[in-house]
Protein backbone atom coordinates (compact mmCIF):
# COMPACT_ATOMS: atom_id res chain seq x y z
CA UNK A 1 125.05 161.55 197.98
CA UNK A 2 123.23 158.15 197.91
CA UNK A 3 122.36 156.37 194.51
CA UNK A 4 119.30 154.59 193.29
CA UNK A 5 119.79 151.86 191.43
CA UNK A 6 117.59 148.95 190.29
CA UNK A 7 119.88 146.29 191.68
CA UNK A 8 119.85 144.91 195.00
CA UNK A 9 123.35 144.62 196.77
CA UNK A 10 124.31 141.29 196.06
CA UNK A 11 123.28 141.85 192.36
CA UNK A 12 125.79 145.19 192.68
CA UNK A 13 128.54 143.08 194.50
CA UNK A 14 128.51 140.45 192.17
CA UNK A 15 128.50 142.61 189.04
CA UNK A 16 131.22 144.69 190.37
CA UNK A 17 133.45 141.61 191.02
CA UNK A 18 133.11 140.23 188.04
CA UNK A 19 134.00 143.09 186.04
CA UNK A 20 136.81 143.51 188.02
CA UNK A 21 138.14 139.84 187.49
CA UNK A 22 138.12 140.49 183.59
CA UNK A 23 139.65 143.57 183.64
CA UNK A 24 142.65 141.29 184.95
CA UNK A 25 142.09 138.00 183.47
CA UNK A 26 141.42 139.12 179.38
CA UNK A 27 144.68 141.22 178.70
CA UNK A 28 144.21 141.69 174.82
CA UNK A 29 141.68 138.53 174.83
CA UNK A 30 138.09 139.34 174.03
CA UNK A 31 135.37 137.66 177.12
CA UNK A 32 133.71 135.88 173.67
CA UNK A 33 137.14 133.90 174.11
CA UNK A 34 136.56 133.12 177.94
CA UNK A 35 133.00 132.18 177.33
CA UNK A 36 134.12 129.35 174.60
CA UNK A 37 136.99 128.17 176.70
CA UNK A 38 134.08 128.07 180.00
CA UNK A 39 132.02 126.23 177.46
CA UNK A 40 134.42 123.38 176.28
CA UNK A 41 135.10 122.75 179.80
CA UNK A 42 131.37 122.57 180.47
CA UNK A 43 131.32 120.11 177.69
CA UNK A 44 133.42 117.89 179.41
CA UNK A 45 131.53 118.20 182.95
CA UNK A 46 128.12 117.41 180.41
CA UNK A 47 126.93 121.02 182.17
CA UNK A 48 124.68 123.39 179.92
CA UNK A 49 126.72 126.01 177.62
CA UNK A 50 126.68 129.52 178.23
CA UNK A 51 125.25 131.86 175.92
CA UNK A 52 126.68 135.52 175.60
CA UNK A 53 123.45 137.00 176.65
CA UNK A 54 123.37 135.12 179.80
CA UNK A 55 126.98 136.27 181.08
CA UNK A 56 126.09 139.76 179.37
CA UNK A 57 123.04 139.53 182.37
CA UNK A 58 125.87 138.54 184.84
CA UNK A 59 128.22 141.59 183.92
CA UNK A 60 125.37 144.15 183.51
CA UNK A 61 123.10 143.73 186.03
CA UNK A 62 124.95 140.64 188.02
CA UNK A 63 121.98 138.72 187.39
CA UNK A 64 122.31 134.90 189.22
CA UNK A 65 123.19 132.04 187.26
CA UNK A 66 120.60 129.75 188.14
CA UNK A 67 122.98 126.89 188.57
CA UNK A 68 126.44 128.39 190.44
CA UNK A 69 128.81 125.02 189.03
CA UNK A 70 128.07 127.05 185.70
CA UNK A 71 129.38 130.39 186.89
CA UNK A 72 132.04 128.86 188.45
CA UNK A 73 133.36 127.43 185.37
CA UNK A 74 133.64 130.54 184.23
CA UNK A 75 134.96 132.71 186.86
CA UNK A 76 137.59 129.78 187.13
CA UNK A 77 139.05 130.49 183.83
CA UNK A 78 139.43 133.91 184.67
CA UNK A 79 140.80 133.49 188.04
CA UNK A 80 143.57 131.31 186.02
CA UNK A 81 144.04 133.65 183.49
CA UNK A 82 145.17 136.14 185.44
CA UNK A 83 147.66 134.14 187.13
CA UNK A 84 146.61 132.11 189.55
CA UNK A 85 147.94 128.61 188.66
CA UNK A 86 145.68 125.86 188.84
CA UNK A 87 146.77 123.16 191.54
CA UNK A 88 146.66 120.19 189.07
CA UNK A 89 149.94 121.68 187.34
CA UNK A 90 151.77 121.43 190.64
CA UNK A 91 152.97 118.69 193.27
CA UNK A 92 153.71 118.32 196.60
CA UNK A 93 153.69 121.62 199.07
CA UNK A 94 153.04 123.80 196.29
CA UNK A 95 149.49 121.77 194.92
CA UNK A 96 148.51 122.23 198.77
CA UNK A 97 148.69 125.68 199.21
CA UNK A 98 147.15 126.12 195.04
CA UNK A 99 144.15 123.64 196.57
CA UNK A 100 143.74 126.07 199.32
CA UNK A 101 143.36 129.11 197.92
CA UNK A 102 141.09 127.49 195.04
CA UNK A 103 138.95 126.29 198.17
CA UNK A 104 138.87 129.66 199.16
CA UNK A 105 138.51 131.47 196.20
CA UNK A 106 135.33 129.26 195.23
CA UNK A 107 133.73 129.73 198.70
CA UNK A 108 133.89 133.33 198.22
CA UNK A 109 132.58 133.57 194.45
CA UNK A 110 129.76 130.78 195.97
CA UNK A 111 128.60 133.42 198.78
CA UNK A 112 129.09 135.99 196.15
CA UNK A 113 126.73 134.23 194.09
CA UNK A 114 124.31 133.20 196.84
CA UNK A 115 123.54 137.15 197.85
CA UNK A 116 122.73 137.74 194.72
CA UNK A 117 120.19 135.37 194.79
CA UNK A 118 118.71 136.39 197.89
CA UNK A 119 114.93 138.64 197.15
CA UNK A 120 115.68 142.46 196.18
CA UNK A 121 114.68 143.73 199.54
CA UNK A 122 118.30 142.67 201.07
CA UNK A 123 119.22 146.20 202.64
CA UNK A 124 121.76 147.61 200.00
CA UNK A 125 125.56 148.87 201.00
CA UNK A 126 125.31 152.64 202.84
CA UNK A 127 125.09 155.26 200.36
CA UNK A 128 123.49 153.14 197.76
CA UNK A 129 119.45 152.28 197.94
CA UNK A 130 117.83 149.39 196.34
CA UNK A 131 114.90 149.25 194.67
CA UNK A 132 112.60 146.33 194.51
CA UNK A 133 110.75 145.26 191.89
CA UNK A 134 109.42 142.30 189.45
CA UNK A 135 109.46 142.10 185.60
CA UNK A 136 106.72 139.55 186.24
CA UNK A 137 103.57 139.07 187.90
CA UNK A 138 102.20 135.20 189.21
CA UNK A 139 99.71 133.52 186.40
CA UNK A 140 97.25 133.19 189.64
CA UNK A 141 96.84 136.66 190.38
CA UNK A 142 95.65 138.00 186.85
CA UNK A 143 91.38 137.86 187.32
CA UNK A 144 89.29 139.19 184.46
CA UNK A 145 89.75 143.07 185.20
CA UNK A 146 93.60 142.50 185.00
CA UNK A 147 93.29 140.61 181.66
CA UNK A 148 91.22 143.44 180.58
CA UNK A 149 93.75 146.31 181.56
CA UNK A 150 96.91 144.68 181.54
CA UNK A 151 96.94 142.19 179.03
CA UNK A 152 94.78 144.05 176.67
CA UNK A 153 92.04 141.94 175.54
CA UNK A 154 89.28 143.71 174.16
CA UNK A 155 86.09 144.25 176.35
CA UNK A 156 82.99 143.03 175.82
CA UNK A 157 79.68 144.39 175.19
CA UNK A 158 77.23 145.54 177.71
CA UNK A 159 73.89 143.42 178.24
CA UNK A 160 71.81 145.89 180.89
CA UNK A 161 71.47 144.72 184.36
CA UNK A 162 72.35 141.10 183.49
CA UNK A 163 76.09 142.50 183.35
CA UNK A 164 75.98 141.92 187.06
CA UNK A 165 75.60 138.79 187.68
CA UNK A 166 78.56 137.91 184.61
CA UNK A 167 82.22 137.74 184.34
CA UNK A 168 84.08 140.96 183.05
CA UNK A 169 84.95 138.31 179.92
CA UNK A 170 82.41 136.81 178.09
CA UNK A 171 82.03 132.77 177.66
CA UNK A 172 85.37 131.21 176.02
CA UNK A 173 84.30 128.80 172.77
CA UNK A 174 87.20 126.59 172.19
CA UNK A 175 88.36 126.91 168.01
CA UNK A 176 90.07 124.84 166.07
CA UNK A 177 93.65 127.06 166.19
CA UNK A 178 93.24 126.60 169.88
CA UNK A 179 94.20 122.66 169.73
CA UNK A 180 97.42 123.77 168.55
CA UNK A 181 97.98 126.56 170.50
CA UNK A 182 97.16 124.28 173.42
CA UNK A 183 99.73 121.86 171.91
CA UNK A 184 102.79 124.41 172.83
CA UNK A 185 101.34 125.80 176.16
CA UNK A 186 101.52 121.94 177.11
CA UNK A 187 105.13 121.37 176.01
CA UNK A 188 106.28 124.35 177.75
CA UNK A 189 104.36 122.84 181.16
CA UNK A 190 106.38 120.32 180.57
CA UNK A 191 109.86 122.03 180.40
CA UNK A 192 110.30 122.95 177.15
CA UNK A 193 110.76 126.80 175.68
CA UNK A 194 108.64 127.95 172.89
CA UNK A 195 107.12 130.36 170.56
CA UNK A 196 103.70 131.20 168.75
CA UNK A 197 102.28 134.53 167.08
CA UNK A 198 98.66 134.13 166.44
CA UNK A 199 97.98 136.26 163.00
CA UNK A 200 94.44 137.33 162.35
CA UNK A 201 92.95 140.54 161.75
CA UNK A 202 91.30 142.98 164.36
CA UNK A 203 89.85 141.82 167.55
CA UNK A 204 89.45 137.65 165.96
CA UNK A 205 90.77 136.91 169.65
CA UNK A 206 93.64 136.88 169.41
CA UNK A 207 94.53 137.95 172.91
CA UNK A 208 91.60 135.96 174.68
CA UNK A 209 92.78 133.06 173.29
CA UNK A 210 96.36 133.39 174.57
CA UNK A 211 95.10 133.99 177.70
CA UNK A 212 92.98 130.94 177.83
CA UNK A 213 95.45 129.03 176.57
CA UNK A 214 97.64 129.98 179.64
CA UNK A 215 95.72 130.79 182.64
CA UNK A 216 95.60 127.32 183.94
CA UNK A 217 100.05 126.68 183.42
CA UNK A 218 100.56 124.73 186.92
CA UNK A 219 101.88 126.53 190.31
CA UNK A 220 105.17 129.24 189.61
CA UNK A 221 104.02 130.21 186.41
CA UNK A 222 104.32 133.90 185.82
CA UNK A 223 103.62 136.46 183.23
CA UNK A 224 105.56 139.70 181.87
CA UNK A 225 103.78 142.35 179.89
CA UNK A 226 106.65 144.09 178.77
CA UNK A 227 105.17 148.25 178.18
CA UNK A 228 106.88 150.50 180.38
CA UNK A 229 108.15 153.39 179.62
CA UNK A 230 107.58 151.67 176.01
CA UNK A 231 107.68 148.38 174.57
CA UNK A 232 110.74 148.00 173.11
CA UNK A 233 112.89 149.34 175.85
CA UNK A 234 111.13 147.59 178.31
CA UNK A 235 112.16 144.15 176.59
CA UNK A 236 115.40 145.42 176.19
CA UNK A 237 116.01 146.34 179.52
CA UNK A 238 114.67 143.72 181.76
CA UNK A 239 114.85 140.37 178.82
CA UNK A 240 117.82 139.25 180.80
CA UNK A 241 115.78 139.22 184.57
CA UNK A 242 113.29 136.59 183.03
CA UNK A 243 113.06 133.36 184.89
CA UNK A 244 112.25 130.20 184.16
CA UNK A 245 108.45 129.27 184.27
CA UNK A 246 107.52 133.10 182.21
CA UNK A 247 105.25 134.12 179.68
CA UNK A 248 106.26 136.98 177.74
CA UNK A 249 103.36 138.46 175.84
CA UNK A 250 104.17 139.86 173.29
CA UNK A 251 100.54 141.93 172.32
CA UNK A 252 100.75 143.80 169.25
CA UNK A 253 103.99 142.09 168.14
CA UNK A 254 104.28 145.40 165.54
CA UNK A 255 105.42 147.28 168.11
CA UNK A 256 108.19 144.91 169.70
CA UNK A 257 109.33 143.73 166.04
CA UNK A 258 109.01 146.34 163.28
CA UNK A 259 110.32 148.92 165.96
CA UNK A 260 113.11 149.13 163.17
CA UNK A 261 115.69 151.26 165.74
CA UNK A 262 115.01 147.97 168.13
CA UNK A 263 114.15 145.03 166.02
CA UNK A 264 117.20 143.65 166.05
CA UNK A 265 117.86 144.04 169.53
CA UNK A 266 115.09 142.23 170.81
CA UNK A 267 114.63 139.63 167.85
CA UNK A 268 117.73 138.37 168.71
CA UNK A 269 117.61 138.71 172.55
CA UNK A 270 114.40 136.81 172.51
CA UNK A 271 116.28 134.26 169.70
CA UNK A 272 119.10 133.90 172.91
CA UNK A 273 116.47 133.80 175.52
CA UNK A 274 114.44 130.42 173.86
CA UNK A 275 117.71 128.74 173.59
CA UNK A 276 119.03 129.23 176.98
CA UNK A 277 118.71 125.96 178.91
CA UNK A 278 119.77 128.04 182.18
CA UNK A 279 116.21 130.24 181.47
CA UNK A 280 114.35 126.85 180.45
CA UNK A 281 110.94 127.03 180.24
CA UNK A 282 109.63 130.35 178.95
CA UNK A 283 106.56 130.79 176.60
CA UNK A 284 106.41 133.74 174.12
CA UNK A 285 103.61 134.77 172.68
CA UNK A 286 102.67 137.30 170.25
CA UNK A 287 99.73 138.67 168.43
CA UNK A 288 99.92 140.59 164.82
CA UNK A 289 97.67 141.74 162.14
CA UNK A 290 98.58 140.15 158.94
CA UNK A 291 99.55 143.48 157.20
CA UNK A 292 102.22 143.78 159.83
CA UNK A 293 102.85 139.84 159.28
CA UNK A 294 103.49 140.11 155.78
CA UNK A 295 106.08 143.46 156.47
CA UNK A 296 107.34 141.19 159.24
CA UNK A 297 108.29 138.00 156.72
CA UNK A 298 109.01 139.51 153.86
CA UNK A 299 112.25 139.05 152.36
CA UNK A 300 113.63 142.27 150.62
CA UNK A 301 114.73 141.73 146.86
CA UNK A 302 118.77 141.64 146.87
CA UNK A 303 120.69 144.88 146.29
CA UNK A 304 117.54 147.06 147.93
CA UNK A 305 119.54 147.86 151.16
CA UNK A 306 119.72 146.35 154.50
CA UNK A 307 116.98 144.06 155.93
CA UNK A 308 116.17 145.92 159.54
CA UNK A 309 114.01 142.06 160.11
CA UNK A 310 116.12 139.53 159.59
CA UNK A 311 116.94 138.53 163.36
CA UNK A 312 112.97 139.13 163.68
CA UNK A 313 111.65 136.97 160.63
CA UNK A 314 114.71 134.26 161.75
CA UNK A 315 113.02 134.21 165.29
CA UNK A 316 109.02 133.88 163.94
CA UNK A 317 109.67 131.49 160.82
CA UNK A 318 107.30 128.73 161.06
CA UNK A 319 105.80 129.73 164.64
CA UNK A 320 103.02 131.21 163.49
CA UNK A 321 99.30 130.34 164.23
CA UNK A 322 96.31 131.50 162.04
CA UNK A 323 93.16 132.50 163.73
CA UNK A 324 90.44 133.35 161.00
CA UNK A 325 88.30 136.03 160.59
CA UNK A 326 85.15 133.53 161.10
CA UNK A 327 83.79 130.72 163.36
CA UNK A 328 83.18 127.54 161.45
CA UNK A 329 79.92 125.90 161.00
CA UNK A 330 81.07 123.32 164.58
CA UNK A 331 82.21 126.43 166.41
CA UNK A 332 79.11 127.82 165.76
CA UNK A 333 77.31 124.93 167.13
CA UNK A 334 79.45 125.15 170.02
CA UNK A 335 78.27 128.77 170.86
CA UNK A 336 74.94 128.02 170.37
CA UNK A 337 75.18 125.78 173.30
CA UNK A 338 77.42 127.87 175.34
CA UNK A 339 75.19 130.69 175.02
CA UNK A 340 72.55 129.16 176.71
CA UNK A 341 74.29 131.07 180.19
CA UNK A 342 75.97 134.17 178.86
CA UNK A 343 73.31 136.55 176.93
CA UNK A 344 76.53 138.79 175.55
CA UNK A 345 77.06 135.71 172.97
CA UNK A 346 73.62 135.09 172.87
CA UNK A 347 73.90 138.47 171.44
CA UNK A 348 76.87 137.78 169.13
CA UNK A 349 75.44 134.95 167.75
CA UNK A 350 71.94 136.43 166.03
CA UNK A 351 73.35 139.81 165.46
CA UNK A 352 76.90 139.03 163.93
CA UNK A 353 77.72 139.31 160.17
CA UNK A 354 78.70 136.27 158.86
CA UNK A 355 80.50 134.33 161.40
CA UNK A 356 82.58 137.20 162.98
CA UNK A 357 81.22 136.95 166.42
CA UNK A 358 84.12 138.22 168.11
CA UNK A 359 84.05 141.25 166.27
CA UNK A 360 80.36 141.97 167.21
CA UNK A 361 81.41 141.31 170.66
CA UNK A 362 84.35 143.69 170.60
CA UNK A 363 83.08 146.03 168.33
CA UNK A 364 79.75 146.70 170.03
CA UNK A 365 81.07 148.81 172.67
CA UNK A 366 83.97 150.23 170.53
CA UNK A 367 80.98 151.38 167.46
CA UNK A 368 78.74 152.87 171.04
CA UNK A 369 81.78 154.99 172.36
CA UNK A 370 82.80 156.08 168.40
CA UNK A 371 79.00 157.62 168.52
CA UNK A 372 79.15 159.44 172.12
CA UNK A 373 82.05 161.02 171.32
CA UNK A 374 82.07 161.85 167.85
CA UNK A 375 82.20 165.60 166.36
CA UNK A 376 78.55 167.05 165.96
CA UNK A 377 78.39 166.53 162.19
CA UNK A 378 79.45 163.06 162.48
CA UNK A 379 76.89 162.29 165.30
CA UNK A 380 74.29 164.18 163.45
CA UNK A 381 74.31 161.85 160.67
CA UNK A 382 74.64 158.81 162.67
CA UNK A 383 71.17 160.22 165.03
CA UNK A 384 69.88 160.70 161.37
CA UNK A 385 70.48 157.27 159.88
CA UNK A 386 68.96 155.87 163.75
CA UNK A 387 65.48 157.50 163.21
CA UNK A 388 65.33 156.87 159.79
CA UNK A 389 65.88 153.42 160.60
CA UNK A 390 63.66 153.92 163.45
CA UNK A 391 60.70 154.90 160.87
CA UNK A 392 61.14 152.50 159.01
CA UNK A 393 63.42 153.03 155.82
CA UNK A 394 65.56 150.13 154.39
CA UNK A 395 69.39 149.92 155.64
CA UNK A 396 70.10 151.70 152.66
CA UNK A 397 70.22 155.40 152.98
CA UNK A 398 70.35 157.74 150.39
CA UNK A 399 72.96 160.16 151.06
CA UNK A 400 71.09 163.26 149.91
CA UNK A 401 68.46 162.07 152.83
CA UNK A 402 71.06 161.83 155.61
CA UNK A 403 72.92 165.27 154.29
CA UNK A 404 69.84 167.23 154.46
CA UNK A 405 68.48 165.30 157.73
CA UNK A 406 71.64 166.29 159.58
CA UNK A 407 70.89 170.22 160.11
CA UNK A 408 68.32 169.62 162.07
CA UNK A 409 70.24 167.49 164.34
CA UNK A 410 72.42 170.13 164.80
CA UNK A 411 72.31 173.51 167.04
CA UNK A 412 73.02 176.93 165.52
CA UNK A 413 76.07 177.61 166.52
CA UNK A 414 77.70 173.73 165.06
CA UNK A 415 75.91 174.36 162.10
CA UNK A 416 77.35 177.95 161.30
CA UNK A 417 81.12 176.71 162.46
CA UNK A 418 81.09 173.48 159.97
CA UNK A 419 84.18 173.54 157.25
CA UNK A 420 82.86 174.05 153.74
CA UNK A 421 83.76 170.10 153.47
CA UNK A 422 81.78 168.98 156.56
CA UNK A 423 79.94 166.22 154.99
CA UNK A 424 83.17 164.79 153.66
CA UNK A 425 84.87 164.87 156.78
CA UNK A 426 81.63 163.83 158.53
CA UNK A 427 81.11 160.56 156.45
CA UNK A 428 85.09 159.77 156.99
CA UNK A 429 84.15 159.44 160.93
CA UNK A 430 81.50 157.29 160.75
CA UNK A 431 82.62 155.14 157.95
CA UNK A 432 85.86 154.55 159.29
CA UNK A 433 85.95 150.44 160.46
CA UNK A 434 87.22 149.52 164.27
CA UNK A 435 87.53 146.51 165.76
CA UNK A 436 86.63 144.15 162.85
CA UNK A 437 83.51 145.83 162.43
CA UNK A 438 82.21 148.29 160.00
CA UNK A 439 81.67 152.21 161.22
CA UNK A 440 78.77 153.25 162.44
CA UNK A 441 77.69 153.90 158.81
CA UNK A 442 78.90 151.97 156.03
CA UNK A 443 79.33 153.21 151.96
CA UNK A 444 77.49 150.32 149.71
CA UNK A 445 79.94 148.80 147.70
CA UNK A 446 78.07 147.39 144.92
CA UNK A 447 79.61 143.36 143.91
CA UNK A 448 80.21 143.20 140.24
CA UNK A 449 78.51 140.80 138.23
CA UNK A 450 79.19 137.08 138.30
CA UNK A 451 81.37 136.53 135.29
CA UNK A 452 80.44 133.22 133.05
CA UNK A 453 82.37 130.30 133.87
CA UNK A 454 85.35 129.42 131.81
CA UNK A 455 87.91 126.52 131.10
CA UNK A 456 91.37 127.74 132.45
CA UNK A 457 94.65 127.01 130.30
CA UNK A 458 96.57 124.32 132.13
CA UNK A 459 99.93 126.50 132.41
CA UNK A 460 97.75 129.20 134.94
CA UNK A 461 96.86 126.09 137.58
CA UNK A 462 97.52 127.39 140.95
CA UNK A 463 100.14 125.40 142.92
CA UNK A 464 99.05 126.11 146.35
CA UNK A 465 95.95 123.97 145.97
CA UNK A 466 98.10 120.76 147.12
CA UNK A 467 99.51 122.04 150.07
CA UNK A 468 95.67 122.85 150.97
CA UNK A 469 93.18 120.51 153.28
CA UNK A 470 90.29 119.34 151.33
CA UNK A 471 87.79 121.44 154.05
CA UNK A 472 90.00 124.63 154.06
CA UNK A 473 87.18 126.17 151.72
CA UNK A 474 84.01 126.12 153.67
CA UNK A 475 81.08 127.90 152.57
CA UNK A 476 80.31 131.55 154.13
CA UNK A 477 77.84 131.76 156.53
CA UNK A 478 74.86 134.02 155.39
CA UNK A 479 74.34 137.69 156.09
CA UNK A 480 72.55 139.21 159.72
CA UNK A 481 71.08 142.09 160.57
CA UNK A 482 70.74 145.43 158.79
CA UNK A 483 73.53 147.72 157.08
CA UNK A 484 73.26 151.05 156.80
CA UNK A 485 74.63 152.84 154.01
CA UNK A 486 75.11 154.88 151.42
CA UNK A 487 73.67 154.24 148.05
CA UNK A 488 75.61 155.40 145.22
C-alpha cells in the first residue's frame, strides 16, 4: 500500500539515515551532547554553529543543510562515536585503510546530502509518493489582487466607473514609521535577519505598509503567509523549510502569539530561526492591535502562575513599530498632492474624520456591506437616518424619530416577527465600530466640560515627558463631514 508523504526521496533517505546513525552513535548520550561536541569542532574550522532547531529540521523532515562541511561535522562525530576510529589516532597500514573508509563514508553522506537538495519533484522510492510543494511564494509574483486575498490588506473603496482605469490598491503616501520600517527591510537586503511588529489600531495600514515596504526586496526574495489548516500549526509545521531570502508575515500576530496552546512553540522557533546563520536572511513581520500588544508584553505579577508569553514577549521586546491612528499635518500635504491621480484618496482626504484617512478608505466599503446585509430592523433604521438626512435634519437624530420612522421601513411580516427588544438589538448593529470607523450610526457621547486650569503639586510630574520628542504632541486635525447619532 503506497504512502504519501510531504517529503521528497532524498529528504526521506536522508532523514532515515540519520536517525539510524544516532540510534548507534548516542548509547546513553543525549544528540544535545553531539550537537555541542559538532559545534566546538566548528569553532575551530571558524564554520557557523548549529542550532537544535536546525538538526531537529535534519532528523524530522531531513531538511538540507545549506552548507554540507556543516552536516558533515556532525555526522562525523557520530560516525566516530559509534566506533569507527578516526584515522588521525592511527599510523601506518592501519591510518590507510581508516582514510579510506572516511573517504568513503563522506562521499556517501555528500550524495546523501546532495539528493536531498535536489527540487521535490525527484520521483520518490516505489511504494512511497512525493508530494511537491512550497511554504513560499516569489516576492515578484504577488500583484495587487494577491496582496488583497493573500496577504490580507484591507480593500479599498469603490469610486464608480473610474475604478477601471485604477489599481486594486489605492495610491501609497509614504509616513513617517515607514523610514524606519524601510530601515530593517534594507538591512535584511543586505544579509542580515530581522524583526518588526507594526502596532496600531484597526485598518491604520498596517498591512499596506509592510507590503510596500517589501515588494521591491531584490531578485530570490520570497514570501510565506503561514494560514493553512490554521496559523499556528502552519508555522509550526513548515518554520524549519524556510530559506534564506523569506518573509514571514506574520498578519494578525494575535493569532500566531497569544495562541496560548502554541505560543511557546512558535515564539521560540521563530527566536531559533532569526539566529540561524545557516537560514540568514529572513524578515518577519507582524501586525497587532495594541490591546493584543499590551496582553502580548505584559509581565504577570510574581506568584500569579505561569507566563504562557515569555518566549513570545522575549522574541518582540524592542522590535516594535508604532503606526498612529492619524496622518500628520506633512503627510497630509503629501496626499493632497498624490491625490491629484487617484480619486479614492481624493475621497479620503475631504471626507475623513480627523486625519484617519485610512480608515475612511477601509471602512467605506466595510460600513456599505454592514448596511446590505444587515437584519431588517437594523437596516430600517439606517434607510431611516439616510432620508432624514436626505431632508434635511442635522446629523443628530433623535432616537424617538428613528424608532418610530423604522416601521415603515419595514414589511408586515419583519415587523410582527421583531423580539420585544428589537430596537436594542437593532441600535447594537449599527452602532457597532469596524475598521477604524464608527457604525453606520453612532450614539452622541456628550464631552464633559473643560475643567479650570490648575497648578499641579510637584510630586504628581509625569516622568515620561523626557523620554518624549518635543513634536510628539501635535495638534488634532479638525472634524469632517456629518455624524449621525443619537441624542441623549
Amino acid at each position: 500500500m503506497s504512502k504519501t508523504t510531504d517529503l521528497s526521496a532524498g529528504r526521506q533517505i536522508l532523514r532515515t539515515e540519520l536517525r539510524k546513525l544516532e540510534v548507534g552513535a548516542l548509547r546513553g548520550r543525549d544528540r544535545t551532547d553531539a550537537i555541542a561536541e559538532a559545534n566546538r569542532r566548528l569553532q575551530q574550522a571558524q564554520l557557523p554553529r548549529l542550532s537544535p532547531t536546525t538538526v531537529g529540521g535534519w532528523f524530522e523532515k531531513g531538511t538540507p543543510a545549506k552548507d554540507f562541511g556543516v552536516l558533515w561535522v556532525l555526522v562525523e562525530v557520530f560516525v566516530e562515536w559509534s566506533g569507527q576510529p578516526s584515522a588521525d589516532t592511527l599510523t601506518g597500514h592501519d591510518r590507510a585503510k581508516a582514510t579510506a573508509r572516511w573517504t568513503s563514508t563522506k562521499e556517501l553522506w555528500k550524495t546523501r546530502w546532495e539528493q536531498a537538495k535536489a527540487p521535490r519533484s525527484v520521483t520518490a522510492s516505489p511504494g512511497i509518493q512525493a508530494v511537491s510543494r512550497r511554504v513560499s511564494r516569489p516576492i515578484d509574483e504577488f500583484d495587487d489582487r494577491l496582496v488583497l486575498d493573500d496577504l490580507e490588506v484591507h480593500p479599498a473603496l469603490s469610486v464608480g466607473a473610474a475604478i477601471d482605469r485604477l489599481d486594486a490598491l489605492p495610491a501609497y503616501v509614504t509616513r513617517e514609521f515607514d523610514t524606519r520600517l524601510g530601515s530593517l527591510v534594507a538591512a535584511a537586503a543586505d544579509g542580515q535577519s530581522g524583526i518588526a511588529v507594526l502596532v496600531g489600531g484597526s485598518s491604520t495600514g498596517k498591512t499596506r505598509a509592510c507590503w510596500e515596504a517589501v515588494k521591491n526586496l531584490p531578485d530570490g526574495w520570497r514570501l510565506w503567509h503561514p494560514i493553512e489548516p490554521d496559523r499556528p500549526t502552519a508555522v509550526i509545521r513548515n518554520l524549519d523549510l524556510v530559506a534564506p531570502q523569506t518573509v514571514v508575515w506574520l498578519n494578525e500576530a494575535q493569532h500566531y502569539l497569544l495562541d496560548q496552546a502554541h505560543s511557546t512553540q512558535i515564539a521560540s522557533g521563530l527566536r531559533e530561526l532569526l539566529n540561524d546563520p545557516e537560514h540568514a536572511p529572513v524578515l518577519v513581520l507582524g501586525t497587532i492591535w495594541p490591546e493584543y500588544w499590551d496582553a502580548l508584553t505584559d509581565v504577570p505579577a510574581p506568584g500569579t502562575g505561569p507566563d504562557p508569553y515569555a518566549q513570545a514577549r522575549q522574541l518582540v521586546t524592542n522590535k516594535s513599530i508604532v503606526v498612529p491612528e492619524v496622518f500628520t499635518a506633512d503627510e497630509l500635504k503629501t496626499a493632497q498632492t498624490i491625490a491629484t491621480s487617484d480619486p479614492r484618496l481624493a475621497e479620503a482626504l475631504q471626507h475623513a474624520e480627523q486625519g484617519q484617512v485610512t480608515q475612511y478608505l477601509a471602512g467605506v466599503p466595510a460600513l456599505i456591506e454592514r448596511y446590505r446585509t444587515a437584519p431588517p430592523a437594523a437596516k430600517a433604521l439606517i434607510e431611516a437616518a439616510m432620508d432624514a438626512r436626505r431632508l434635511g435634519h442635522d446629523p443628530a437624530l433623535p432616537l424617538p424619530l428613528l424608532e418610530a420612522a423604522a416601521e415603515g421601513y419595514l414589511t408586515d411580516t419583519q415587523w410582527d416577527l421583531l423580539d420585544d427588544d428589537w430596537l436594542e438589538q437593532a441600535l447594537a448593529h449599527v452602532t457597532r465600530p469596524l475598521r477604524g470607523t464608527r457604525g453606520p450610526l453612532t450614539r452622541i457621547r456628550p464631552r464633559p466640560a473643560p475643567l479650570p486650569p490648575r497648578r499641579l503639586p510637584r510630586t504628581t510630574r509625569p516622568t515620561f515627558h523626557r523620554h518624549r520628542s518635543s513634536d510628539s504632541r501635535r495638534p488634532r486635525c479638525s472634524r469632517s463631514g456629518p455624524h449621525v447619532g443619537r441624542s441623549d
